[in-house]
Each structure stands twice: as C-alpha cells, then as structure tokens.
N, C-alpha and C. Protein backbone atom coordinates (compact mmCIF):
# COMPACT_ATOMS: atom_id res chain seq x y z
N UNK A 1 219.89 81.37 -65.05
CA UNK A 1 219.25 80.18 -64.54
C UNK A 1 218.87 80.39 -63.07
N UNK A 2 217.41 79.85 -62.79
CA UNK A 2 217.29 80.06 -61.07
C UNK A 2 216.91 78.39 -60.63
N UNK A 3 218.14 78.50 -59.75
CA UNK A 3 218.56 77.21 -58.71
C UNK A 3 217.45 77.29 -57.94
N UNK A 4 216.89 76.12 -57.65
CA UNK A 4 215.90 75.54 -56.98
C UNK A 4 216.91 74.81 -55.50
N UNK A 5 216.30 75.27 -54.59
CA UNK A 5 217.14 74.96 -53.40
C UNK A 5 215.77 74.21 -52.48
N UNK A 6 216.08 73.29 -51.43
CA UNK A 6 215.75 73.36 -50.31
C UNK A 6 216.21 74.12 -49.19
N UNK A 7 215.04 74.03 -48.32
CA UNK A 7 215.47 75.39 -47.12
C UNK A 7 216.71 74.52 -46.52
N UNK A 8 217.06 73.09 -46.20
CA UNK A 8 218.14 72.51 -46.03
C UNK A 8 219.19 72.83 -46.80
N UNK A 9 218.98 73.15 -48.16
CA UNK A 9 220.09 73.45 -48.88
C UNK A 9 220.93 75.10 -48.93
N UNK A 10 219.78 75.80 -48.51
CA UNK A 10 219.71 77.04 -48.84
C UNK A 10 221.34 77.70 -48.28
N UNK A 11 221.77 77.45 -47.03
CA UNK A 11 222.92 78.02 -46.59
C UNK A 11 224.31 77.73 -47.34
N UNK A 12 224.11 76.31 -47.77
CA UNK A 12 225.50 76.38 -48.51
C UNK A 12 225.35 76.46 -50.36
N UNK A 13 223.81 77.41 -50.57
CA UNK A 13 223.52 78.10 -51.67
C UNK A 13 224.51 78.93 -51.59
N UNK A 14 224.02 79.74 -50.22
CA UNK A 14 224.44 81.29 -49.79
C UNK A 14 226.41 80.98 -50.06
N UNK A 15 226.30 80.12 -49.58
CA UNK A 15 228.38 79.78 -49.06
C UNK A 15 228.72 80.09 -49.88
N UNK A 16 228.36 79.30 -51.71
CA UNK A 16 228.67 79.07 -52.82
C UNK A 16 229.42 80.40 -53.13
N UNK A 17 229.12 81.32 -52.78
CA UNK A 17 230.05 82.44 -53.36
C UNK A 17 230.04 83.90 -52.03
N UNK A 18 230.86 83.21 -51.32
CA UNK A 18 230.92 84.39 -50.01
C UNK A 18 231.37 85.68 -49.78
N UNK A 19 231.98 86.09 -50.78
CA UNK A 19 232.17 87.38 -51.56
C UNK A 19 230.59 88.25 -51.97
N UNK A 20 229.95 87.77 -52.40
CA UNK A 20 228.13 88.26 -52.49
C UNK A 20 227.58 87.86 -51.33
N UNK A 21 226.72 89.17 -51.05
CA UNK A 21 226.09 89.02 -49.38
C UNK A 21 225.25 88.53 -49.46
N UNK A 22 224.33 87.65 -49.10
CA UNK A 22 223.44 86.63 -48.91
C UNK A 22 221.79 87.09 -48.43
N UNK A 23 220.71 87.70 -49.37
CA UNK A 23 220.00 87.93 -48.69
C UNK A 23 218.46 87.08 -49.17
N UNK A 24 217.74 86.34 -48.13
CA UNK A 24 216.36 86.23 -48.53
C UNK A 24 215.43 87.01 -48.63
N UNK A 25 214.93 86.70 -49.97
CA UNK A 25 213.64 87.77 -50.09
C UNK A 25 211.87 87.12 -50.10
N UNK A 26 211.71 87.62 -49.24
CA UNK A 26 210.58 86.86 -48.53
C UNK A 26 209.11 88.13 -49.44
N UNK A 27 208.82 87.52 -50.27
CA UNK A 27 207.35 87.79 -51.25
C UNK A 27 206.25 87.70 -50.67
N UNK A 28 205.96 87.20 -49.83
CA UNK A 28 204.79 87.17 -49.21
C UNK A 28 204.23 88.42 -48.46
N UNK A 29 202.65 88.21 -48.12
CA UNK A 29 201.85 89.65 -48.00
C UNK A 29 202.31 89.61 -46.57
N UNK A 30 202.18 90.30 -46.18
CA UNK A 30 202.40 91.13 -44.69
C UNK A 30 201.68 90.07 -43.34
N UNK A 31 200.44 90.32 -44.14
CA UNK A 31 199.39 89.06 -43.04
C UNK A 31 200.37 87.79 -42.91
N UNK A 32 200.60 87.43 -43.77
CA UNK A 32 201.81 85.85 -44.19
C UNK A 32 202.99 86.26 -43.23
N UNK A 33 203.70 87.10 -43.51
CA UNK A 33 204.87 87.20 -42.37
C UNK A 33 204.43 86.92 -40.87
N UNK A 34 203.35 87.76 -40.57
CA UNK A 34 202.74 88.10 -39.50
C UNK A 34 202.41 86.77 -38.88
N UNK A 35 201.92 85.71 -39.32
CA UNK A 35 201.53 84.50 -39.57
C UNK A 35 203.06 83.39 -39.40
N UNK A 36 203.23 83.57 -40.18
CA UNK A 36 204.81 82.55 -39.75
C UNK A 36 206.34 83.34 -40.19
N UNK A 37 207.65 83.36 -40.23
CA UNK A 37 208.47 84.34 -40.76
C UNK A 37 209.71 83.52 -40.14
N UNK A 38 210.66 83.60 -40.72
CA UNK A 38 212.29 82.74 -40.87
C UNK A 38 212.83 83.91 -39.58
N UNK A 39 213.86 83.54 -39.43
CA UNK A 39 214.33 83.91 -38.50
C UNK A 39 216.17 84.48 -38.98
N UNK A 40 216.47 85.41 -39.83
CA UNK A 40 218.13 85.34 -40.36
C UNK A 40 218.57 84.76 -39.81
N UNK A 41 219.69 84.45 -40.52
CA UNK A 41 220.71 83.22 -39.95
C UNK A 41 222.45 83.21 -40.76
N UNK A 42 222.91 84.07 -41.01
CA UNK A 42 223.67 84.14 -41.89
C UNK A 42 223.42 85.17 -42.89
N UNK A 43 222.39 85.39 -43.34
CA UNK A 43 221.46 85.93 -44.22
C UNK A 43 220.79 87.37 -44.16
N UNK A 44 220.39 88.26 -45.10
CA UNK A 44 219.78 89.62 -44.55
C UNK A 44 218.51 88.99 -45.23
N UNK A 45 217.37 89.16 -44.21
CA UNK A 45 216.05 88.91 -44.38
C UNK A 45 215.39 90.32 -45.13
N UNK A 46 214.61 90.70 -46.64
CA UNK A 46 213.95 91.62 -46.56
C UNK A 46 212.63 91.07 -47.63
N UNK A 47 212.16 91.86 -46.60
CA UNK A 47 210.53 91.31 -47.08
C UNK A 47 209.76 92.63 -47.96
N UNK A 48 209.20 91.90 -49.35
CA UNK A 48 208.49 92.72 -50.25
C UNK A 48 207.48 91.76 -50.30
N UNK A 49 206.46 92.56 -50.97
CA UNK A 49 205.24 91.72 -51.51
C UNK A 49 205.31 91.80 -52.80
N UNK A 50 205.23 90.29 -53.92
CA UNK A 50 205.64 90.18 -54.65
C UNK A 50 204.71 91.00 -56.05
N UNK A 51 204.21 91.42 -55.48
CA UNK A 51 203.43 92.70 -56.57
C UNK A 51 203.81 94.37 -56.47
N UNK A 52 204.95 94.16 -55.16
CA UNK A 52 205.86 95.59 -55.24
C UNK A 52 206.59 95.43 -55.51
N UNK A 53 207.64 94.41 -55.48
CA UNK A 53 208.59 93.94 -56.49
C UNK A 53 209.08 95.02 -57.51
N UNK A 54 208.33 95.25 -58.98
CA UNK A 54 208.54 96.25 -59.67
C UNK A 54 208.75 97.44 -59.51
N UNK A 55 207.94 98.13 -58.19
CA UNK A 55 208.29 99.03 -57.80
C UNK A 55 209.39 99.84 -57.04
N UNK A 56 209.96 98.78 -56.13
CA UNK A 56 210.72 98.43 -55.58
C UNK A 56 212.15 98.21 -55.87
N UNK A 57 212.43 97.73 -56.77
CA UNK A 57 213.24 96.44 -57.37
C UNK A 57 214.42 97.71 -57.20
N UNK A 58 214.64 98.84 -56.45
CA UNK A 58 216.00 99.60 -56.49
C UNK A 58 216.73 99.60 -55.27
N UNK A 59 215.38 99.06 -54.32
CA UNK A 59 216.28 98.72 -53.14
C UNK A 59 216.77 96.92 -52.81
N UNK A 60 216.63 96.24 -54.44
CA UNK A 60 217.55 95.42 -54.32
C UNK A 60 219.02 95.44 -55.10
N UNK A 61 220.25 94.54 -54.49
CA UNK A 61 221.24 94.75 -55.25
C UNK A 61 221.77 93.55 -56.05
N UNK A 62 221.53 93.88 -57.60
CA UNK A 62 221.89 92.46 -58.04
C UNK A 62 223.40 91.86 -58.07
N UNK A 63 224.14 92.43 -57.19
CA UNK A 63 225.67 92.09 -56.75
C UNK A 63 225.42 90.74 -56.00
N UNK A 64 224.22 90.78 -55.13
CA UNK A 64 224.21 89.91 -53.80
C UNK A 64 223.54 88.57 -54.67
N UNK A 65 223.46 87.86 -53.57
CA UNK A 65 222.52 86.28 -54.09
C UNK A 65 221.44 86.54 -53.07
N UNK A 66 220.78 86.37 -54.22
CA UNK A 66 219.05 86.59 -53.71
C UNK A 66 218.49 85.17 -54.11
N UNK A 67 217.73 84.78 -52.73
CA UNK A 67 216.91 83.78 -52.31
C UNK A 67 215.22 83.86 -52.22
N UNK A 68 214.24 83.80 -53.06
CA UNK A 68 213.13 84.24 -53.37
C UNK A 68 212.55 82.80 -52.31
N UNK A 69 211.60 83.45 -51.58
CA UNK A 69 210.57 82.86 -50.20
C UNK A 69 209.12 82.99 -50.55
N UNK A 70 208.43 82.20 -50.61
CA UNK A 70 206.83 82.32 -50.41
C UNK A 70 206.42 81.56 -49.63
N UNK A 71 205.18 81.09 -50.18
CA UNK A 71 204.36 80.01 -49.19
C UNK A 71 204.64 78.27 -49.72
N UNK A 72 204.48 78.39 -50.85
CA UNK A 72 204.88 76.81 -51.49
C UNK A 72 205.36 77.22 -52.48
N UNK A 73 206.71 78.25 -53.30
CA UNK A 73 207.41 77.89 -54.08
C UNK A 73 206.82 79.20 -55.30
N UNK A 74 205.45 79.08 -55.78
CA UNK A 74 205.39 79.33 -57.13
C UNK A 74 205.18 81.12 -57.15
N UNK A 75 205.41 81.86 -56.47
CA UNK A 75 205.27 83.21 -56.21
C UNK A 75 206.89 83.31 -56.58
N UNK A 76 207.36 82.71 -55.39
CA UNK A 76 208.71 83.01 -55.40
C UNK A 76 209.64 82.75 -56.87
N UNK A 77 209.01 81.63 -57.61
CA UNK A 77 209.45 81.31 -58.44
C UNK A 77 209.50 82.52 -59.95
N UNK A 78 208.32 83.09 -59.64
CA UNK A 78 208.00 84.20 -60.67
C UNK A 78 208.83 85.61 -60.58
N UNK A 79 208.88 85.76 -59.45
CA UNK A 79 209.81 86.54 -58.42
C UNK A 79 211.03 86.51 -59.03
N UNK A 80 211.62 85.29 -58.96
CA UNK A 80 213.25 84.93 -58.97
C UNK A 80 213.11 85.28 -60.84
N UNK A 81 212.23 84.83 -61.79
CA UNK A 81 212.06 85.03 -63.05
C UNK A 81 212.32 86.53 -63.58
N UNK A 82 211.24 87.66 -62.70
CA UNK A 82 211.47 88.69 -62.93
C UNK A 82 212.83 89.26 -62.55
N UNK A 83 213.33 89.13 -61.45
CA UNK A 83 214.77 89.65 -61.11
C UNK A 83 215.78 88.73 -62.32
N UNK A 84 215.68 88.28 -62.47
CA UNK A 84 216.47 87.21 -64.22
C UNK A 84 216.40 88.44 -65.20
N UNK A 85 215.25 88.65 -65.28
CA UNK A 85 215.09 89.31 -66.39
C UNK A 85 215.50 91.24 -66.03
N UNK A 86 216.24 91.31 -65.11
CA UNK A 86 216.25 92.50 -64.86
C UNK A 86 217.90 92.95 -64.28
N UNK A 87 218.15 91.63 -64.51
CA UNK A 87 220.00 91.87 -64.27
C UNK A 87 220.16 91.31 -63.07
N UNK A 88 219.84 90.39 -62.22
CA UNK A 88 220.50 89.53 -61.36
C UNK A 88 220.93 88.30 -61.94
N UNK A 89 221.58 87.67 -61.37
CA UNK A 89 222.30 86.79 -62.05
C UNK A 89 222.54 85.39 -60.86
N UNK A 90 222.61 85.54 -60.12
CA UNK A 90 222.81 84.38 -58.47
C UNK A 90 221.64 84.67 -58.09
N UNK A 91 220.39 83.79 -58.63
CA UNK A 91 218.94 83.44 -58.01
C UNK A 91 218.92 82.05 -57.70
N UNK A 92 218.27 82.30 -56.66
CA UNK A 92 217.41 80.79 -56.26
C UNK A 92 215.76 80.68 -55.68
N UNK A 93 215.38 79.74 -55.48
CA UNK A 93 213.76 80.24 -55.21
C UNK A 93 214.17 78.90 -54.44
N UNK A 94 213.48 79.06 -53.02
CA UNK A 94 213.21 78.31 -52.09
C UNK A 94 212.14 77.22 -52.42
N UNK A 95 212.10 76.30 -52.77
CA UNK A 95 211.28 75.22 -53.23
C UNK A 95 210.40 74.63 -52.09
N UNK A 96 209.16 74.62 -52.01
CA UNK A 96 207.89 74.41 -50.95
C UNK A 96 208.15 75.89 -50.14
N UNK A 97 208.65 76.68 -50.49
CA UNK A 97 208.49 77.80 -49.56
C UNK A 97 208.61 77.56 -48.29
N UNK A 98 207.53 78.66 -47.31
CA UNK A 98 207.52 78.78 -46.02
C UNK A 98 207.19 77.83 -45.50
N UNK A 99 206.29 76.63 -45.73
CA UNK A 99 205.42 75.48 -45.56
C UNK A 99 206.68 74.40 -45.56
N UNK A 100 207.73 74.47 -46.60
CA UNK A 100 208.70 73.37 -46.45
C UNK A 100 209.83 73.93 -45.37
N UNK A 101 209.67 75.31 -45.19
CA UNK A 101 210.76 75.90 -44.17
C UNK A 101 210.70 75.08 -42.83
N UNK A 102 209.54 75.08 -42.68
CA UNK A 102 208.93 74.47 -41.11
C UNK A 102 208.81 73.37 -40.74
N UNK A 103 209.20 72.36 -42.28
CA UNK A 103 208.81 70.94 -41.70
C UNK A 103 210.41 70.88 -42.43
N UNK A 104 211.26 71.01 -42.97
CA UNK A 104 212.62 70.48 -42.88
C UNK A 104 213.92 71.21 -42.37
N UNK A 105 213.24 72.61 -41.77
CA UNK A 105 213.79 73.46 -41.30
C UNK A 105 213.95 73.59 -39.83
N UNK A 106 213.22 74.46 -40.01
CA UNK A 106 212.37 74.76 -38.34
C UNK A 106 211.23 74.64 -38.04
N UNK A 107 211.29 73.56 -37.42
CA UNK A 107 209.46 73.34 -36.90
C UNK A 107 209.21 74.37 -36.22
N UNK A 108 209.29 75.23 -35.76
CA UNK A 108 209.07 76.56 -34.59
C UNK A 108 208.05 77.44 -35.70
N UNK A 109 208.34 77.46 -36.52
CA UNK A 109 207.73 78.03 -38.28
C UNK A 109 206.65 77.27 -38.27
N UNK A 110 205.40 78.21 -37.86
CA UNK A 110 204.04 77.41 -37.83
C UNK A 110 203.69 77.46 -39.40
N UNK A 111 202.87 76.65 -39.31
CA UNK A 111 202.12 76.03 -40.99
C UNK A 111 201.07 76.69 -41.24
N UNK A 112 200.78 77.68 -42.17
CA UNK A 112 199.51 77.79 -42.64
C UNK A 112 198.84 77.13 -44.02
C-alpha cells in the first residue's frame, strides 16, 4: 500500500519506523529541481527523474522508507507504484507535490 502524506505530515511518516533511514525521492527533471528543491531535514534527499527510475532503481534501498516528490502528486504517485511492484514495502507519495511543499511547508519553495 502507498500512504498518501502531506508535506506537513511527511516527518512523522519518516518517525513511524526510525530503525529505516528516511529518504525523499524527488522525480522531477533537473530543470524542476533547478527551479524550486526541498531542503533535507531529517531526511536523505536523492533526486532521479522519474523515467530513470528503472534504470536506476539499484541505487535505491528497499530497507529504507521512501517518500516519492514531484510537482503535484501524480508522477510521484506512479513512482511510489513502480517501487511496490519491485520490493519496497514503506512508500509514500507526497500529495500536491512540490507546489503543496511551498504553500504548507515552506514558502521559501518558489511555485512553478
């Protein structure tokens, strides 16, 4: 199952099991980071683009709780689907994404 969190909620996602290291995975293209980007906080920030994902997917560890990031939700959401289907098990997908990061998060997180 992938937990739908707010970016308000997201840290005591991470708490929920503090034994697994806590990392967000931020899907968005490069230009998008470049553009607005979270700031860790508890958390290991690593950023893929969600069409390397597959390629990729060995330098994630499905031990940890992984937090899937986009722009409004539905990238991330597909994201968090494929890692389901590939042996993680502690997913969540950040709900409104980067766009809800900034307005219930951190306003400092400009809006595109």
């Amino acid at each position: 199952m992938i937990d739908q969190v707010t970016p308000t909620q997201l840290a005591a996602w991470f708490a929920a099991d503090p034994a697994a290291a806590p990392v967000l995975l931020d899907v968005r293209e490069p230009w998008e980071w470049e553009t607005a980007s979270v700031m860790p906080a508890g958390f290991k920030l690593v950023t893929i683009p969600m069409n390397e994902i597959p390629g990729r997917l060995a330098e994630l560890d499905p031990s940890q709780r992984v937090a899937c990031l986009c722009h409004h939700g539905a990238r991330s959401q597909r994201v968090a689907m494929f890692l389901a289907q590939n042996g993680f098990d502690a997913l969540a997908n950040v709900s409104g994404g980067i766009n809800a990061w900034s307005i219930q998060h951190d306003p400092a997180v400009p809006r595109y």
